[in-house]
PDB file of N, CA and C in Angstrom:
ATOM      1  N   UNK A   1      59.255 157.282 114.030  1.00  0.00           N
ATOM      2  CA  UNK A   1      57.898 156.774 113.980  1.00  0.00           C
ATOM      3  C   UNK A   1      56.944 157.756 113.303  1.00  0.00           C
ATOM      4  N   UNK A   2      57.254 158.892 112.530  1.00  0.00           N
ATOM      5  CA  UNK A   2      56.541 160.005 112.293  1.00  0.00           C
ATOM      6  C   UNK A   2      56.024 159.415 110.863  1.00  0.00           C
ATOM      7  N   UNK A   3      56.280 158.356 110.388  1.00  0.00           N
ATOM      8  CA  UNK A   3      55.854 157.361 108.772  1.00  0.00           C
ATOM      9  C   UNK A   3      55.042 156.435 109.614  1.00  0.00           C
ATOM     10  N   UNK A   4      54.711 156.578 110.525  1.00  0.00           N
ATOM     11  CA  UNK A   4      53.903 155.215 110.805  1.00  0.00           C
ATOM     12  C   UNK A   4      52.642 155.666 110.657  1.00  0.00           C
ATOM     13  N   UNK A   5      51.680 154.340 110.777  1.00  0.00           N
ATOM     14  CA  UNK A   5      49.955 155.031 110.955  1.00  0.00           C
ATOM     15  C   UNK A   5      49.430 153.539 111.483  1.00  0.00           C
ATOM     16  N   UNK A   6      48.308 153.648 112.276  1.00  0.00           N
ATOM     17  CA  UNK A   6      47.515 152.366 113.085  1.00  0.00           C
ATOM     18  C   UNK A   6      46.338 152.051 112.062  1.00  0.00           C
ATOM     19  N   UNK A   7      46.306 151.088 111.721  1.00  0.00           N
ATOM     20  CA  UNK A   7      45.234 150.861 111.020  1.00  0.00           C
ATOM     21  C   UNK A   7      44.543 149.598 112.083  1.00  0.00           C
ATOM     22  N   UNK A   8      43.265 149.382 111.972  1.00  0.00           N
ATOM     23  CA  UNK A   8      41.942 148.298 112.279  1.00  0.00           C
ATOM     24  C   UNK A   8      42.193 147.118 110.938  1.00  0.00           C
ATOM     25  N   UNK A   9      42.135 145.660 111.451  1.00  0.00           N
ATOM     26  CA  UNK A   9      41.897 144.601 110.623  1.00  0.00           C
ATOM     27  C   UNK A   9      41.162 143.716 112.097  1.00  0.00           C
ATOM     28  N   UNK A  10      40.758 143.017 111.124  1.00  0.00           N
ATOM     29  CA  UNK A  10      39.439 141.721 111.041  1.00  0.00           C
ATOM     30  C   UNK A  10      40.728 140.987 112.145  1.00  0.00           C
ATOM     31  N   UNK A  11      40.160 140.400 112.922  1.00  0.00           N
ATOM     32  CA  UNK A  11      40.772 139.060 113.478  1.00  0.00           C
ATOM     33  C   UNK A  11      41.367 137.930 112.429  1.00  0.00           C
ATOM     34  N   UNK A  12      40.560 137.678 111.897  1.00  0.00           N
ATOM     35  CA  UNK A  12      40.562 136.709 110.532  1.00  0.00           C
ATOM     36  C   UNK A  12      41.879 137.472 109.318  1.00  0.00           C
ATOM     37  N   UNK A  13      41.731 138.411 109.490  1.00  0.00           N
ATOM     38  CA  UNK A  13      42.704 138.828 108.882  1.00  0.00           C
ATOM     39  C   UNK A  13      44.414 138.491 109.174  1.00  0.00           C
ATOM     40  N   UNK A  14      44.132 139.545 111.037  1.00  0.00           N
ATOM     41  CA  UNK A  14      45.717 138.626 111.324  1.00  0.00           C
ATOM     42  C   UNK A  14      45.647 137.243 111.199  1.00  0.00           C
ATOM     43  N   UNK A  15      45.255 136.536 111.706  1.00  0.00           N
ATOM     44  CA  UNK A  15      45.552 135.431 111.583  1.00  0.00           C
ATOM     45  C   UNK A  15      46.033 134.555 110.148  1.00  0.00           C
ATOM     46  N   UNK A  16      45.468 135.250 109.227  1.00  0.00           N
ATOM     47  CA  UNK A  16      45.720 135.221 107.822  1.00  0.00           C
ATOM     48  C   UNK A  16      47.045 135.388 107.666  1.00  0.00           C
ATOM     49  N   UNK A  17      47.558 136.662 107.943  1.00  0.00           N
ATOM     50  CA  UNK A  17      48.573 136.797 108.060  1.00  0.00           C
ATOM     51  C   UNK A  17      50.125 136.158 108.558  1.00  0.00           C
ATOM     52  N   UNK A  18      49.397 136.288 109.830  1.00  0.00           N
ATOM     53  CA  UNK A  18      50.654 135.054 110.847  1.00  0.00           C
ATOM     54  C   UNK A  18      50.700 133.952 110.391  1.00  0.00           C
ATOM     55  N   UNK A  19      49.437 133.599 109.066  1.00  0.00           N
ATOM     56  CA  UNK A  19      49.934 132.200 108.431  1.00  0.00           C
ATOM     57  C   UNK A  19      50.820 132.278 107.302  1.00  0.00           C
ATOM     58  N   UNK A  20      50.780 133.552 106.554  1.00  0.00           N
ATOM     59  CA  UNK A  20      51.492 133.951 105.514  1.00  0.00           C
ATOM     60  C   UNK A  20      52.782 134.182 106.124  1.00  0.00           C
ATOM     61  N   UNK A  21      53.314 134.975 107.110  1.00  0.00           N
ATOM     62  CA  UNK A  21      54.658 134.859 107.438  1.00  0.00           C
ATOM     63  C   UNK A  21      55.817 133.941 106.788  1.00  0.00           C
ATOM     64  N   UNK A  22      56.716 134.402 106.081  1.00  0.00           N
ATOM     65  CA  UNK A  22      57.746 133.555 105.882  1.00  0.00           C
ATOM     66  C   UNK A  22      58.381 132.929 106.960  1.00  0.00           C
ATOM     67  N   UNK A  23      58.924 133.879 107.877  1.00  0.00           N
ATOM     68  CA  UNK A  23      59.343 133.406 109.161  1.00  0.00           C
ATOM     69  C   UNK A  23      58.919 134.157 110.237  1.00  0.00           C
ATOM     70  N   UNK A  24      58.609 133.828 111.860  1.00  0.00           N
ATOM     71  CA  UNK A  24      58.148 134.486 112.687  1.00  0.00           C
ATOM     72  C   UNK A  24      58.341 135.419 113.286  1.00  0.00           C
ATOM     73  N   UNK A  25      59.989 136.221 112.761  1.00  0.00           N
ATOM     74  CA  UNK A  25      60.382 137.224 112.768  1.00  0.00           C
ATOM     75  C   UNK A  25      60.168 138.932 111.620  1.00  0.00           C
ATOM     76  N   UNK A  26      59.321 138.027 110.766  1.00  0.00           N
ATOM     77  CA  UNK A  26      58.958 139.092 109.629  1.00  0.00           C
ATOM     78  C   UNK A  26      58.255 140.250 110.255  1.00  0.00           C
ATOM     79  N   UNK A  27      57.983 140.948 109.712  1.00  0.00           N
ATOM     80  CA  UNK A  27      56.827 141.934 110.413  1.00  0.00           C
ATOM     81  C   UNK A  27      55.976 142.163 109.441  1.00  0.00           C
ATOM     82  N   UNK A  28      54.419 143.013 110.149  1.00  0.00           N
ATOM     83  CA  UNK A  28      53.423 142.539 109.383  1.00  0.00           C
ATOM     84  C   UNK A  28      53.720 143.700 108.174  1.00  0.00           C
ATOM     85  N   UNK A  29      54.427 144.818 108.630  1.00  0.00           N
ATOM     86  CA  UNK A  29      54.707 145.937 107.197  1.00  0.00           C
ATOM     87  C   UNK A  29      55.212 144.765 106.018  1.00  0.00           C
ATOM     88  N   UNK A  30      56.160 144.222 106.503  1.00  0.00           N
ATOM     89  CA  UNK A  30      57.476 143.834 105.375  1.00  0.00           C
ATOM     90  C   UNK A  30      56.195 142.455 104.505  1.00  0.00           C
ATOM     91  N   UNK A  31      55.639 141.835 105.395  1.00  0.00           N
ATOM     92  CA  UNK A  31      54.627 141.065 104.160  1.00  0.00           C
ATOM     93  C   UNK A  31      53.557 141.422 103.157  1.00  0.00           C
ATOM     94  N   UNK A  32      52.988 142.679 104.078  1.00  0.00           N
ATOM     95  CA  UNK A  32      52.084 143.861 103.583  1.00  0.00           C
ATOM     96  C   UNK A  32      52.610 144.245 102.620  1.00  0.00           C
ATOM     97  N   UNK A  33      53.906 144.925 102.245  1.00  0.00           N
ATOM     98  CA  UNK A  33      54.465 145.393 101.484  1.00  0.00           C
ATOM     99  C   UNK A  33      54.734 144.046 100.463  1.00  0.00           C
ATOM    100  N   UNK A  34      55.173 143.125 100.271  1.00  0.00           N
ATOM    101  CA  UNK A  34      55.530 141.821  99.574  1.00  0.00           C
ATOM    102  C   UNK A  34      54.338 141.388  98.987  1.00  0.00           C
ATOM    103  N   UNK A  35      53.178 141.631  99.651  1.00  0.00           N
ATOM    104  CA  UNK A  35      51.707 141.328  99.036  1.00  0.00           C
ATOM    105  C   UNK A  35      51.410 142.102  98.285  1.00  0.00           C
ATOM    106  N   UNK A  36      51.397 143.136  98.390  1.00  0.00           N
ATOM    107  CA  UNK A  36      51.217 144.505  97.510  1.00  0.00           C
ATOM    108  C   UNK A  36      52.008 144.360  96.078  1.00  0.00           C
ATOM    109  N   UNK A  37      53.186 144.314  96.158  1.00  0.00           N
ATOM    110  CA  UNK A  37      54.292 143.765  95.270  1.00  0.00           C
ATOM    111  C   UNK A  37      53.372 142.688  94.266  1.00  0.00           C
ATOM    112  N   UNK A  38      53.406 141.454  94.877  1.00  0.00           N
ATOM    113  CA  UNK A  38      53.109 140.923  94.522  1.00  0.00           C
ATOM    114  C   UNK A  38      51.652 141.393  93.607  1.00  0.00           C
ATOM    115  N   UNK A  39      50.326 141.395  93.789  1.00  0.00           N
ATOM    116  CA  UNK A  39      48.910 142.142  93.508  1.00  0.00           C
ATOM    117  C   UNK A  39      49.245 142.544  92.790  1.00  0.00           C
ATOM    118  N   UNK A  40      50.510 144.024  92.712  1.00  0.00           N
ATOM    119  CA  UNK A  40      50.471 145.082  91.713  1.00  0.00           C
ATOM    120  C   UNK A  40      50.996 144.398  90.011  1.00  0.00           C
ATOM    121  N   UNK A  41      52.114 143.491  90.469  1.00  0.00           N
ATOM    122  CA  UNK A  41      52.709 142.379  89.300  1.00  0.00           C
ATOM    123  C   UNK A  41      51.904 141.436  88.379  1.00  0.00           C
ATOM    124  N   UNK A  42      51.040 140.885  89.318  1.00  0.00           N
ATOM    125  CA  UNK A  42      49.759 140.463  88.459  1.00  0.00           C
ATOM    126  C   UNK A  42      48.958 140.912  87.816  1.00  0.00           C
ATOM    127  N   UNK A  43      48.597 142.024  88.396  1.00  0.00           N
ATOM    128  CA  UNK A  43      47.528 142.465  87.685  1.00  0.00           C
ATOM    129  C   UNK A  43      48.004 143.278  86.789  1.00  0.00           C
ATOM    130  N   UNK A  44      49.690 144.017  86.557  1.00  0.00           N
ATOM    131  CA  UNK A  44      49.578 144.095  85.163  1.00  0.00           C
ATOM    132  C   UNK A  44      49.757 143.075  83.797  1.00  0.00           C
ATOM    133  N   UNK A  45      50.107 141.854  84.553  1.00  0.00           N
ATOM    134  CA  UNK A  45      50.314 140.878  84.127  1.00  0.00           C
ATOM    135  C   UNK A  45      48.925 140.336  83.140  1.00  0.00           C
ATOM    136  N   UNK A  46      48.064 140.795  84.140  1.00  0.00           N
ATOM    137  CA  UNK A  46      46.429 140.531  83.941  1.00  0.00           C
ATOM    138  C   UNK A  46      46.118 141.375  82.759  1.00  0.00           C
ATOM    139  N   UNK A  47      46.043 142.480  83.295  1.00  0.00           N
ATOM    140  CA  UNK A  47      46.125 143.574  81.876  1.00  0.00           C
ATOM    141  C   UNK A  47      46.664 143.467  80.751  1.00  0.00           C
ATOM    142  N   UNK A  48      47.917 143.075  80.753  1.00  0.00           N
ATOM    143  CA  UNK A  48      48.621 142.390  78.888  1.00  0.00           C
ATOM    144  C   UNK A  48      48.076 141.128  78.500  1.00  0.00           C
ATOM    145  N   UNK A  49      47.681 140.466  79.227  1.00  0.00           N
ATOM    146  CA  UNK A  49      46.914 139.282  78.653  1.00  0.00           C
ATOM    147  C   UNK A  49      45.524 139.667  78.136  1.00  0.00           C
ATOM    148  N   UNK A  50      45.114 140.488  78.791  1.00  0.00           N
ATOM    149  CA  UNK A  50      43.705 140.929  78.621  1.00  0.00           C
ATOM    150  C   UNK A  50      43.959 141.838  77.396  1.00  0.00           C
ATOM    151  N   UNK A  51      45.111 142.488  76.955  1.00  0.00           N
ATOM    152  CA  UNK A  51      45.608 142.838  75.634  1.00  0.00           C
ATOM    153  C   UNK A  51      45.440 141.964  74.691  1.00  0.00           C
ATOM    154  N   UNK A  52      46.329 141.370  75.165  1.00  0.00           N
ATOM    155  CA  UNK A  52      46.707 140.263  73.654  1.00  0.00           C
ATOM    156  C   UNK A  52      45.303 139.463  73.153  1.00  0.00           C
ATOM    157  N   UNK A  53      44.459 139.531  74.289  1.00  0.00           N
ATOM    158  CA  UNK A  53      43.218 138.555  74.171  1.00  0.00           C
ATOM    159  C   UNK A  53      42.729 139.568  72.953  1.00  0.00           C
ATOM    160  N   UNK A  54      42.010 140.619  72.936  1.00  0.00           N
ATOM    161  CA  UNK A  54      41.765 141.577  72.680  1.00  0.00           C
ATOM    162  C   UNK A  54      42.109 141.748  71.312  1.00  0.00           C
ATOM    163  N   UNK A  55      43.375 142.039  70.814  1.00  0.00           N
ATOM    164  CA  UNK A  55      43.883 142.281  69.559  1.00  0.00           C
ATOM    165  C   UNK A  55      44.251 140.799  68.621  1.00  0.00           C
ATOM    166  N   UNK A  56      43.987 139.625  69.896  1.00  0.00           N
ATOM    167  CA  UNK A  56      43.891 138.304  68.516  1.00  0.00           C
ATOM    168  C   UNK A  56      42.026 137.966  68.406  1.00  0.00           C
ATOM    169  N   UNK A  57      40.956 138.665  68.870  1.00  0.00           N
ATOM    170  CA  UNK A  57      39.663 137.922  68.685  1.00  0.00           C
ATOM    171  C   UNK A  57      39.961 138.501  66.998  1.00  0.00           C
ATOM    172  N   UNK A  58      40.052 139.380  66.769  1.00  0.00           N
ATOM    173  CA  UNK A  58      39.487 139.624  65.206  1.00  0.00           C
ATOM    174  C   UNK A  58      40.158 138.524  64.117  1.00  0.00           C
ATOM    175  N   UNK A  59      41.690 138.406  64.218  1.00  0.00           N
ATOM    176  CA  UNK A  59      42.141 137.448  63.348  1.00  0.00           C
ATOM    177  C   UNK A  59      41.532 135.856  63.653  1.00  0.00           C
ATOM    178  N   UNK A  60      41.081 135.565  64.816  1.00  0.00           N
ATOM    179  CA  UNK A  60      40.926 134.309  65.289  1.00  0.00           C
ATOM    180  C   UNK A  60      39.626 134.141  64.738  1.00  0.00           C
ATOM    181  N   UNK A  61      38.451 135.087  64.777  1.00  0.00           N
ATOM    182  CA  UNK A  61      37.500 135.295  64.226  1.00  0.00           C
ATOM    183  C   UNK A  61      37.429 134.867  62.794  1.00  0.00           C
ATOM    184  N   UNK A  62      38.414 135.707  61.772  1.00  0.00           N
ATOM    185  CA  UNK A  62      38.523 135.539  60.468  1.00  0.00           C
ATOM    186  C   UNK A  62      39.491 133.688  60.188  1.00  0.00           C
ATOM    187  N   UNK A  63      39.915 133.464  61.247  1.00  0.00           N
ATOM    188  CA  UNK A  63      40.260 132.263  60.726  1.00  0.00           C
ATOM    189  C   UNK A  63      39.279 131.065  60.692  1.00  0.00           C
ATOM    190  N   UNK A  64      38.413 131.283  62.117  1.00  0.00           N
ATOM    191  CA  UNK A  64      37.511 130.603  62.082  1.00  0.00           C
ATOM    192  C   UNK A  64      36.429 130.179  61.848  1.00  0.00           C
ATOM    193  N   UNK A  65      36.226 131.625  61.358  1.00  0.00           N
ATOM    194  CA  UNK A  65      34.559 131.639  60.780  1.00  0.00           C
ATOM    195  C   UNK A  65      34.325 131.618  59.747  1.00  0.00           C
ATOM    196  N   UNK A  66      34.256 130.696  58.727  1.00  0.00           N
ATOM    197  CA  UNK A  66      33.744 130.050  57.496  1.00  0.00           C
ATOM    198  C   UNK A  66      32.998 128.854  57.447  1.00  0.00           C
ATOM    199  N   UNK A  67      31.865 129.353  56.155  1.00  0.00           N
ATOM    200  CA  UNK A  67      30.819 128.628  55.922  1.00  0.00           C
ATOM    201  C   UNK A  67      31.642 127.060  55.492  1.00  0.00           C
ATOM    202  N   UNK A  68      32.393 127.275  54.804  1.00  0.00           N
ATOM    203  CA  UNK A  68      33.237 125.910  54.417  1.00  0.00           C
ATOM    204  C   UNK A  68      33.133 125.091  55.710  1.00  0.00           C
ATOM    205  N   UNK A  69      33.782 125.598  56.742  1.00  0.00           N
ATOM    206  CA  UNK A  69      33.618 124.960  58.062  1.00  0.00           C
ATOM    207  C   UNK A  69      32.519 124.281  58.525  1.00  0.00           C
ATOM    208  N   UNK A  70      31.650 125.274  58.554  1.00  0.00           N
ATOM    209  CA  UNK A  70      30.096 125.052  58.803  1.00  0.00           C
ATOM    210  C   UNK A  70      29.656 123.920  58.192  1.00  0.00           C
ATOM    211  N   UNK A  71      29.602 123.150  57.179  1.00  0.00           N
ATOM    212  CA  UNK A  71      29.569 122.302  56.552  1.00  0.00           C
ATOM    213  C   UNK A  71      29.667 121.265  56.878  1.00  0.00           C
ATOM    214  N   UNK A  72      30.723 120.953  57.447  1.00  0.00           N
ATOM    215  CA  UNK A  72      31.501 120.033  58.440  1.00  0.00           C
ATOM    216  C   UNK A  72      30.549 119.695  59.444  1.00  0.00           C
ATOM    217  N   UNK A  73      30.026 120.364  59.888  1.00  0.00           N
ATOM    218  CA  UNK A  73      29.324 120.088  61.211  1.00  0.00           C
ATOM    219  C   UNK A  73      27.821 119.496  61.095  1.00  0.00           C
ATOM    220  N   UNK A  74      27.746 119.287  59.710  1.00  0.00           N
ATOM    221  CA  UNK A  74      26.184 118.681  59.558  1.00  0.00           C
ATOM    222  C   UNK A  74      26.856 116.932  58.513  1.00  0.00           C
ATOM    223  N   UNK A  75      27.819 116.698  58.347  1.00  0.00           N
ATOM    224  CA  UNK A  75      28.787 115.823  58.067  1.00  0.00           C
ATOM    225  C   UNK A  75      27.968 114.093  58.766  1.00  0.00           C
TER     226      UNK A  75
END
């Protein structure tokens, strides 16, 4: 038990939890940990998208922005 530590949560929280449970034998580390997992996966997930966004505005820019176009829109 010398890795353990007590932490304080919200009521609302467990209960959050005990709804997330896969099964009623899980414990609250092993979902804690699976959530975390999870969070950390997305959000670099989040981050390369937020890349790619990033390095296509300029070409998307140059494809789209012409007066030729513009034209069109008073048509």
């Amino acid at each position: 038990m010398a890795n353990t530590s007590t932490i304080l949560l919200n009521k609302h929280i467990i209960e959050m939890l005990k709804k997330a449970k896969e099964n009623p034998r899980e414990t609250y580390n092993e979902l804690i940990e699976k959530l975390v997992a999870l969070y950390l996966t997305l959000r670099k997930r989040n981050q390369y998208d937020e890349f790619l966004h990033k390095i296509q505005q300029p070409k998307m820019k140059e494809l789209w922005d012409h007066k030729e176009d513009e034209s069109w829109e008073n048509v």
